[in-house]
C-alpha atoms as a PDB file:
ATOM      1  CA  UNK A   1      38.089  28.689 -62.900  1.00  0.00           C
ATOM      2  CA  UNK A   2      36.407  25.216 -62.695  1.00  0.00           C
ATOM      3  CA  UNK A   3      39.917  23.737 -61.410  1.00  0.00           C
ATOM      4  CA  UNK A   4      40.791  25.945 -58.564  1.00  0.00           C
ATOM      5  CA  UNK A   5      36.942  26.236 -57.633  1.00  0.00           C
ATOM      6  CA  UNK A   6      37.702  22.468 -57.285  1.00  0.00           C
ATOM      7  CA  UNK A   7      40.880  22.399 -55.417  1.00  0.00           C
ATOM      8  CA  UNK A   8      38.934  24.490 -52.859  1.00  0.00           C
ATOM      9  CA  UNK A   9      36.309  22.522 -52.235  1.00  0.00           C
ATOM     10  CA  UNK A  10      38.235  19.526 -51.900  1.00  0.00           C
ATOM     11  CA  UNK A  11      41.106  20.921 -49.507  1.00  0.00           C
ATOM     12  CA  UNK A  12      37.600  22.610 -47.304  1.00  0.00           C
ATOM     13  CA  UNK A  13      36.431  18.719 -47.138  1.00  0.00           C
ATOM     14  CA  UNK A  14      39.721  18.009 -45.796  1.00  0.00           C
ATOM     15  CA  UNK A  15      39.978  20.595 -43.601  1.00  0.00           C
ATOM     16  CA  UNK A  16      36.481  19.645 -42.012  1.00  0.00           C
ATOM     17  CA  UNK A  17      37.505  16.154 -41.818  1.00  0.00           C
ATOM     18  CA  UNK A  18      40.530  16.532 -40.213  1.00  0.00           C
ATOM     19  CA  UNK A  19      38.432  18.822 -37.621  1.00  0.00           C
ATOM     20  CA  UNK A  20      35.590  16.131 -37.079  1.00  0.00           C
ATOM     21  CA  UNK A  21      38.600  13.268 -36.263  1.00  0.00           C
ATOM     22  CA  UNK A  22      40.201  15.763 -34.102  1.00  0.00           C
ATOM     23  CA  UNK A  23      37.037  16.064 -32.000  1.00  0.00           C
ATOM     24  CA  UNK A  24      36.326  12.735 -31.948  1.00  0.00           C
ATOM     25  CA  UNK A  25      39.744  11.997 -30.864  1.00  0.00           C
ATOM     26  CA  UNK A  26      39.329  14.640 -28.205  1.00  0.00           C
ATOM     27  CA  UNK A  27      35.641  14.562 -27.481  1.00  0.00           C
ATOM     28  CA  UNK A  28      34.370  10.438 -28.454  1.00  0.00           C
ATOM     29  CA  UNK A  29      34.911   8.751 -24.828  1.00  0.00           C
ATOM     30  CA  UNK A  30      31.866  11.240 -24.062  1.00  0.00           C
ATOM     31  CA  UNK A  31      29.713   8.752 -26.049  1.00  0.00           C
ATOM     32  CA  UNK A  32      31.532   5.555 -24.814  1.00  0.00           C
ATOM     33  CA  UNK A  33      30.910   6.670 -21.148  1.00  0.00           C
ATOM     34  CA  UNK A  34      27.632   7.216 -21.880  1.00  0.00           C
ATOM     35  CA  UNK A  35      26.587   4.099 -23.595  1.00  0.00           C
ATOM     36  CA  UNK A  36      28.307   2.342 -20.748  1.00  0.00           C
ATOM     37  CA  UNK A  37      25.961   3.849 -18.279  1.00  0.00           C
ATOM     38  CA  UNK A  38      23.143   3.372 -20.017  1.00  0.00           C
ATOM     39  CA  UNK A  39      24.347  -0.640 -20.335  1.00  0.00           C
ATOM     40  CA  UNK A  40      25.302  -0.112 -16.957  1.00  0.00           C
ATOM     41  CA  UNK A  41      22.299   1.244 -15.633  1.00  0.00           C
ATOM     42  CA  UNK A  42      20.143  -1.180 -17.387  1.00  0.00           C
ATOM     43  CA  UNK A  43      21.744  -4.260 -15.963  1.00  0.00           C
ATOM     44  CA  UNK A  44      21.628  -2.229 -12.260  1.00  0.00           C
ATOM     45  CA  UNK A  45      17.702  -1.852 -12.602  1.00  0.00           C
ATOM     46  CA  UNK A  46      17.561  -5.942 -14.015  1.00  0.00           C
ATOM     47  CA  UNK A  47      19.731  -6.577 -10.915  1.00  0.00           C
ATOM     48  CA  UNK A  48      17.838  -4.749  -8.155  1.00  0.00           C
ATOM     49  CA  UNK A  49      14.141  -6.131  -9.448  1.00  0.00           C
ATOM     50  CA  UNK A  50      16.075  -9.823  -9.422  1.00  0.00           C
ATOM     51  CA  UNK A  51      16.781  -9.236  -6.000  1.00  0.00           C
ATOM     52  CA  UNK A  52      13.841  -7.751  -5.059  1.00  0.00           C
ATOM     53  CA  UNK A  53      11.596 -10.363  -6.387  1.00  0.00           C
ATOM     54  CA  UNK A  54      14.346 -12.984  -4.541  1.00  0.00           C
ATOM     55  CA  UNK A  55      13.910 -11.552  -1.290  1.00  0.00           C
ATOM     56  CA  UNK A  56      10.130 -11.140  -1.792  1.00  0.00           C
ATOM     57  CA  UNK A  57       9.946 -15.062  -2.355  1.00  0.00           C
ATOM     58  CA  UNK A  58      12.133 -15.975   0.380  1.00  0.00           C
ATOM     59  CA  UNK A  59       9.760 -13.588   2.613  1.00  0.00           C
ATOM     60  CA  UNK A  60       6.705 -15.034   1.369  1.00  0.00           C
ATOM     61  CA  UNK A  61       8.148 -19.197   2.237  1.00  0.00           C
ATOM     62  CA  UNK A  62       9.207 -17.897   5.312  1.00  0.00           C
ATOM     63  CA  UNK A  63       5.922 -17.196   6.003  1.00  0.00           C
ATOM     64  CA  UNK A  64       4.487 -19.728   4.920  1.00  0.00           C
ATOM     65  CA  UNK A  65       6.900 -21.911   7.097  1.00  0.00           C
ATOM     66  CA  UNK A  66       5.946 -20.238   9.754  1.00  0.00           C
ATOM     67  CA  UNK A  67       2.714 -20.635   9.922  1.00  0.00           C
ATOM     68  CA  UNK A  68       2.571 -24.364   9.505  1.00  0.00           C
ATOM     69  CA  UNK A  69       4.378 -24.561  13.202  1.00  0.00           C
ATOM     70  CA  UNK A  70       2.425 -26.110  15.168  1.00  0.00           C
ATOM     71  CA  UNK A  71       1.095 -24.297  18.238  1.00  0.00           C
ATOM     72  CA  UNK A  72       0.375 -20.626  18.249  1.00  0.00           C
ATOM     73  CA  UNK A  73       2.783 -19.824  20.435  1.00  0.00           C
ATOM     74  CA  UNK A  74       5.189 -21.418  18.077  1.00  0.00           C
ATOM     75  CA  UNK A  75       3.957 -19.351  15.102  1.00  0.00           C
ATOM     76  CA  UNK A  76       4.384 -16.263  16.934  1.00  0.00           C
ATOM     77  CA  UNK A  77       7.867 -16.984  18.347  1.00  0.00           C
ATOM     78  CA  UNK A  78       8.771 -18.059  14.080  1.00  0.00           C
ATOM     79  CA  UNK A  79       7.404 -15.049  12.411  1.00  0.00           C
ATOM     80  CA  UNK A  80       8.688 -12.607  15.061  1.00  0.00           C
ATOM     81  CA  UNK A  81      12.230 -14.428  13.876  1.00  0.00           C
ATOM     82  CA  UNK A  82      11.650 -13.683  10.161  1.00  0.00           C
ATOM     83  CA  UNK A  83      14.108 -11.165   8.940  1.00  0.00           C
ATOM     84  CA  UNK A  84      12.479  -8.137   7.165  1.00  0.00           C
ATOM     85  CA  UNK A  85      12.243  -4.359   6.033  1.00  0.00           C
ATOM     86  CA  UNK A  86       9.995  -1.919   7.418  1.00  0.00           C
ATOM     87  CA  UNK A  87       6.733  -2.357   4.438  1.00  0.00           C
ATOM     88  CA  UNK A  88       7.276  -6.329   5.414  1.00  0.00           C
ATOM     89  CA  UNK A  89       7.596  -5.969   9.251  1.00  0.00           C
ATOM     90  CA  UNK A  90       4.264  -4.278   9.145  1.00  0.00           C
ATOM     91  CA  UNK A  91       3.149  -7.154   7.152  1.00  0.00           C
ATOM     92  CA  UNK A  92       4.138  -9.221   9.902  1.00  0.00           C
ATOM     93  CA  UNK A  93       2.621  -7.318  12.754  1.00  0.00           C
ATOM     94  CA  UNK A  94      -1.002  -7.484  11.141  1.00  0.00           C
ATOM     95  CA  UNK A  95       0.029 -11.649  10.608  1.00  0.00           C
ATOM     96  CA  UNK A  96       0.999 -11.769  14.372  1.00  0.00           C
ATOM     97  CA  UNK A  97      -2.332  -9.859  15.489  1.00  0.00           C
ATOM     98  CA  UNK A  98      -4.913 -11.758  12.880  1.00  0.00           C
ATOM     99  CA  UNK A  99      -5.669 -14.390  16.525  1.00  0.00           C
ATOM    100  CA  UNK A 100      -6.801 -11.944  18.802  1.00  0.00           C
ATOM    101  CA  UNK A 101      -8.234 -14.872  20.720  1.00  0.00           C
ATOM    102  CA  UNK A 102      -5.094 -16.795  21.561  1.00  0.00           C
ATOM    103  CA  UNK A 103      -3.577 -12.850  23.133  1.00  0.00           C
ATOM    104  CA  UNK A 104      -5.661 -10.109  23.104  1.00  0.00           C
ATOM    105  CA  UNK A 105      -3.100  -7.967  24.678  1.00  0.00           C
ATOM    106  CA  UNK A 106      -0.415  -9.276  21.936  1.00  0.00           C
ATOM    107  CA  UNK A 107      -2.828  -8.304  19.479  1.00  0.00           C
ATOM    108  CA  UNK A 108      -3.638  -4.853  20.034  1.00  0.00           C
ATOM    109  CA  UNK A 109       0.303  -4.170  20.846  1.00  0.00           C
ATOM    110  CA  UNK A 110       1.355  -5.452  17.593  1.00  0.00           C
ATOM    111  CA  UNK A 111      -1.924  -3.059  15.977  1.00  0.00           C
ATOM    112  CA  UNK A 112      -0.881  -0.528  17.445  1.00  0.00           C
ATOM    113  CA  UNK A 113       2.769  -0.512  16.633  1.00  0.00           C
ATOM    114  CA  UNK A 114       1.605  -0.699  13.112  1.00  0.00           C
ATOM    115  CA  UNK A 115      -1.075   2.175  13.085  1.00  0.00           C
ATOM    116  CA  UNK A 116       2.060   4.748  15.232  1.00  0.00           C
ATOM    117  CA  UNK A 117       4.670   4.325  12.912  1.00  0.00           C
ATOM    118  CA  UNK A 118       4.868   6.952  10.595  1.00  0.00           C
ATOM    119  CA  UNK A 119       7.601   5.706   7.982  1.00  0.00           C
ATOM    120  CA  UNK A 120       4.481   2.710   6.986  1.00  0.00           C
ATOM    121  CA  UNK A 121       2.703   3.449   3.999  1.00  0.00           C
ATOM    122  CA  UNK A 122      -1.280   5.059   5.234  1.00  0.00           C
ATOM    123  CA  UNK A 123      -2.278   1.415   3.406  1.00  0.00           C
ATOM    124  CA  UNK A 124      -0.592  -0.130   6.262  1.00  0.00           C
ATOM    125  CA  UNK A 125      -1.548   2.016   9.177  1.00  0.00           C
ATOM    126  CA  UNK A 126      -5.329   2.829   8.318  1.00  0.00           C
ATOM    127  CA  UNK A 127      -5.734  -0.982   8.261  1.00  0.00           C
ATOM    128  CA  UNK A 128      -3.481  -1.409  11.642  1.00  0.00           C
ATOM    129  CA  UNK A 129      -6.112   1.572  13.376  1.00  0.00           C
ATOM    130  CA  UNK A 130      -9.481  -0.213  11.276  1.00  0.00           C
ATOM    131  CA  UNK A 131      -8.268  -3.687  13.115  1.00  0.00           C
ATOM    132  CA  UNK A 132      -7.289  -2.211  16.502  1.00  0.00           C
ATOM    133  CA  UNK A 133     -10.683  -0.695  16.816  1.00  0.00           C
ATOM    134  CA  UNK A 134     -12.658  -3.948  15.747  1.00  0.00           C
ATOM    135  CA  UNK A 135     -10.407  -6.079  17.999  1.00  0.00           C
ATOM    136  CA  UNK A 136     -10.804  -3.930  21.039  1.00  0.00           C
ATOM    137  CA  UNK A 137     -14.387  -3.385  20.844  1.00  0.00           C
ATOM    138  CA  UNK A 138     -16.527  -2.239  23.931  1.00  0.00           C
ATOM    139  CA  UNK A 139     -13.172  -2.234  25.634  1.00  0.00           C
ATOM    140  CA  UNK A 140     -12.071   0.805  23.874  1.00  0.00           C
ATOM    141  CA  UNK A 141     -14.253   4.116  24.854  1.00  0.00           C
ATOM    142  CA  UNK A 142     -16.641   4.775  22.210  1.00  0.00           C
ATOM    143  CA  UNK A 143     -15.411   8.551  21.879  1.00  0.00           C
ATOM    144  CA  UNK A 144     -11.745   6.774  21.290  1.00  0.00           C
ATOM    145  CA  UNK A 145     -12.926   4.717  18.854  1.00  0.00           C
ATOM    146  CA  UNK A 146     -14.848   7.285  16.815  1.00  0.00           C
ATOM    147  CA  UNK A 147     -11.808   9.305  16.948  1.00  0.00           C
ATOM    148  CA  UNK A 148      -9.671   6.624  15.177  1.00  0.00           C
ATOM    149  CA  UNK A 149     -12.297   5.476  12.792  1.00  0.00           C
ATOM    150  CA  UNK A 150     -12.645   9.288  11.487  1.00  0.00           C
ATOM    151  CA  UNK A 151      -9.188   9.553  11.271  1.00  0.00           C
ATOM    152  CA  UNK A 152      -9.357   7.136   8.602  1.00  0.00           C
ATOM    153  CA  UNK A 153     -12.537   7.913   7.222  1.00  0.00           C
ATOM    154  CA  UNK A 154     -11.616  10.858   5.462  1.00  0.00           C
ATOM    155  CA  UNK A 155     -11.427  11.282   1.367  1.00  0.00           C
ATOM    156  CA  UNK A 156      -8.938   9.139  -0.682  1.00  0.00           C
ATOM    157  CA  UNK A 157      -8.171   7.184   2.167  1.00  0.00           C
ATOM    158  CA  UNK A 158      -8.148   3.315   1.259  1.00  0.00           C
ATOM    159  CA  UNK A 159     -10.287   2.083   4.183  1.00  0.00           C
ATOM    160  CA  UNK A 160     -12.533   4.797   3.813  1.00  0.00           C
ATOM    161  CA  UNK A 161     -16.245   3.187   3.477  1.00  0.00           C
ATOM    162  CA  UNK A 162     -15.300   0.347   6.081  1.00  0.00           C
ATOM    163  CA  UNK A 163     -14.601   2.588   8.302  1.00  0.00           C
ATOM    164  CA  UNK A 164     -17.866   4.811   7.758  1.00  0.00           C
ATOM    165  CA  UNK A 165     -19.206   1.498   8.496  1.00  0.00           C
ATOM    166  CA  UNK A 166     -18.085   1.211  11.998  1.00  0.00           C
ATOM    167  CA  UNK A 167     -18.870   4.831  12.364  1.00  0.00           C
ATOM    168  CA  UNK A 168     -22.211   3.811  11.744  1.00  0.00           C
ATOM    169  CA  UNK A 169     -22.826   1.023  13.842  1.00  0.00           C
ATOM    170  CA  UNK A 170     -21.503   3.590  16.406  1.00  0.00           C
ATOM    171  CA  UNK A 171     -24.515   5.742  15.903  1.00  0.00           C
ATOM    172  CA  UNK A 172     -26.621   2.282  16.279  1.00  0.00           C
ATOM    173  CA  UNK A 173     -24.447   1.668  19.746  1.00  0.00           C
ATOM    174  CA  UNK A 174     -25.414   5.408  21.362  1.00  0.00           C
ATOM    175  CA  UNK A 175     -28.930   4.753  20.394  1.00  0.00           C
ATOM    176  CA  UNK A 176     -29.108   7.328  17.791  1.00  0.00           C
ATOM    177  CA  UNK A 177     -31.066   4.997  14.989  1.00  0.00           C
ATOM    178  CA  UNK A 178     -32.090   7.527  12.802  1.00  0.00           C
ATOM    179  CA  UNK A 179     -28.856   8.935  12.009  1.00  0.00           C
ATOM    180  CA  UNK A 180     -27.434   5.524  12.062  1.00  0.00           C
ATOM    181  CA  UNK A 181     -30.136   4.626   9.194  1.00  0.00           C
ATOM    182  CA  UNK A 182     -29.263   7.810   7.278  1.00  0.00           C
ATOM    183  CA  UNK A 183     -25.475   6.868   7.296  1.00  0.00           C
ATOM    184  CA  UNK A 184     -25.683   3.605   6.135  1.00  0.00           C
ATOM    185  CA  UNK A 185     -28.261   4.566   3.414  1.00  0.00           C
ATOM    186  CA  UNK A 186     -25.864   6.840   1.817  1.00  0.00           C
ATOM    187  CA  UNK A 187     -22.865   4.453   2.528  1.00  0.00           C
ATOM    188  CA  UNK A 188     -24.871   2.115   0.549  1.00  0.00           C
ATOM    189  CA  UNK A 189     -24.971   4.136  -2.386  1.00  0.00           C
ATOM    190  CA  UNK A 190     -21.880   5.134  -2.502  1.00  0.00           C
ATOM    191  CA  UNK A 191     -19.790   3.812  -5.351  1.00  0.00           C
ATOM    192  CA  UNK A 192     -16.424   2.728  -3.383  1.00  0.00           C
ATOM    193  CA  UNK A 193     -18.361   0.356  -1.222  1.00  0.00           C
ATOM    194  CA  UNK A 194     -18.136  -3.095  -1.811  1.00  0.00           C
ATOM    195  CA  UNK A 195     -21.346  -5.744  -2.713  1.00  0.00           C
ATOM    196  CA  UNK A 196     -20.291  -7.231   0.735  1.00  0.00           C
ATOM    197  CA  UNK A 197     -20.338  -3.787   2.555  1.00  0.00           C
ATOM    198  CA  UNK A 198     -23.494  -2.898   1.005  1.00  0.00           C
ATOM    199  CA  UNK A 199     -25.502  -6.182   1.628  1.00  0.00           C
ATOM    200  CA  UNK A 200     -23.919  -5.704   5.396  1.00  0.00           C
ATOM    201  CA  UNK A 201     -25.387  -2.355   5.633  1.00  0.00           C
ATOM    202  CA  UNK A 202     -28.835  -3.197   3.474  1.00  0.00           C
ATOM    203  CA  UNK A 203     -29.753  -5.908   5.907  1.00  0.00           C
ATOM    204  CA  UNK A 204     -28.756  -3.643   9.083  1.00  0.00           C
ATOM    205  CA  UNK A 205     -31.403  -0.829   8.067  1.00  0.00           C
ATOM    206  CA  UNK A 206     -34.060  -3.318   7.378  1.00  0.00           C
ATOM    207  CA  UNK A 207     -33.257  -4.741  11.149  1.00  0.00           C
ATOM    208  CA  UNK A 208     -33.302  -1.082  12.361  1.00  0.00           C
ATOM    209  CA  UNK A 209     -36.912  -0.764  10.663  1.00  0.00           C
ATOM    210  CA  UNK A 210     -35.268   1.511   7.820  1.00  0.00           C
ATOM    211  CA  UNK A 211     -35.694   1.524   4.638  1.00  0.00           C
ATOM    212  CA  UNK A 212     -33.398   1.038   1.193  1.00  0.00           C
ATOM    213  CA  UNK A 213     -32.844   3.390  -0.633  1.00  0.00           C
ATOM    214  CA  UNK A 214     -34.652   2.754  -4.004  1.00  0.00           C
ATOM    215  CA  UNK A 215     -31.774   2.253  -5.787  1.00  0.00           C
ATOM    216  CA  UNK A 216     -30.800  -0.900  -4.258  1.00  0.00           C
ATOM    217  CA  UNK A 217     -34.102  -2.221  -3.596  1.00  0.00           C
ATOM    218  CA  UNK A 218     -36.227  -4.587  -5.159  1.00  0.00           C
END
């Protein structure tokens, strides 16, 4: 019984060997085509980072080269010339509108190109709307600029307590000290704002004949 019993086993081994190399014959380029994607899909994502990091550097000395040009009007003409994609033309735009004082009308152009174009990331265009405001000043009606500022003001946004800040001094413009006092007071306290923003803010309600909030005083 032992022999045959034997003889069975070994011609079933057989059997499910010759099956296994018959679907590996038929089946195994499955597994070669996928472990040449994942090779090949590995040395794609080393490639694109490669050339993403290249093109940042050759963005960043372009800068750079650009702004050692001599006059301003020669800096402007040389970054307006530097070749770039949308996230880096924005980058440019704030560059070209960071000398309000050489244009003013250049400036708030470029701004506002920035802040209107919705395919920028809201890091870009709150900070395009934040600058417009501040560089147009008492030009700009106050209603317009309160309208801007609170359109960036609102939760999770990244320029959030600077522009509560101008919303404040707002308040301060229209005479309205108190509630200027109570803003900044609770913009002090408030854990996104900066050291800066809040020793900005603590010595503006001690010239409006406020007082700290005891938290920050003493």
């Amino acid at each position: 019984m032992s022999n045959p019993d034997s003889f069975i086993e070994e011609v079933t081994e057989e059997v499910r060997r010759d099956r296994l190399f018959g679907l590996f014959r038929k089946y195994g380029w499955i597994g070669g085509v996928v472990v040449v994607a994942l090779v090949g899909g590995a040395a794609w994502t080393e490639w694109s980072r490669s050339r993403a990091e290249a093109r940042a550097q050759a963005f960043g000395d372009a800068i750079i080269d650009a702004l050692d040009t001599g006059t301003p009007e020669e800096r402007r003409t040389a970054l307006a010339a530097i070749p770039s994609d949308a996230e880096q033309t924005a980058l440019l735009q704030l560059i070209l509108a960071s000398d309000p004082d050489e244009d003013r009308a250049a400036t708030l152009a470029a701004l506002e190109k920035v802040a209107t174009d919705a395919t920028l990331s809201p890091g870009y265009r709150d900070l395009a709307v934040l600058r417009r405001v501040l560089v147009a000043g008492a030009e700009m009606p106050l209603a317009d600029r309160r309208a801007a500022l609170q359109g960036i003001a609102g939760a999770g946004r990244p320029y959030r307590p600077l522009a509560e800040e101008q919303l404040a001094y707002l308040l301060v413009e229209e005479g309205k000290t108190d509630e200027a006092i109570a803003a900044m007071s609770t913009l002090i306290q408030d854990q996104e704002a900066s050291g800066a923003l809040r020793a900005r803010l603590g010595q503006m309600v001690t010239a409006l004949g406020g007082t700290l909030p005891v938290s920050t005083s003493g």
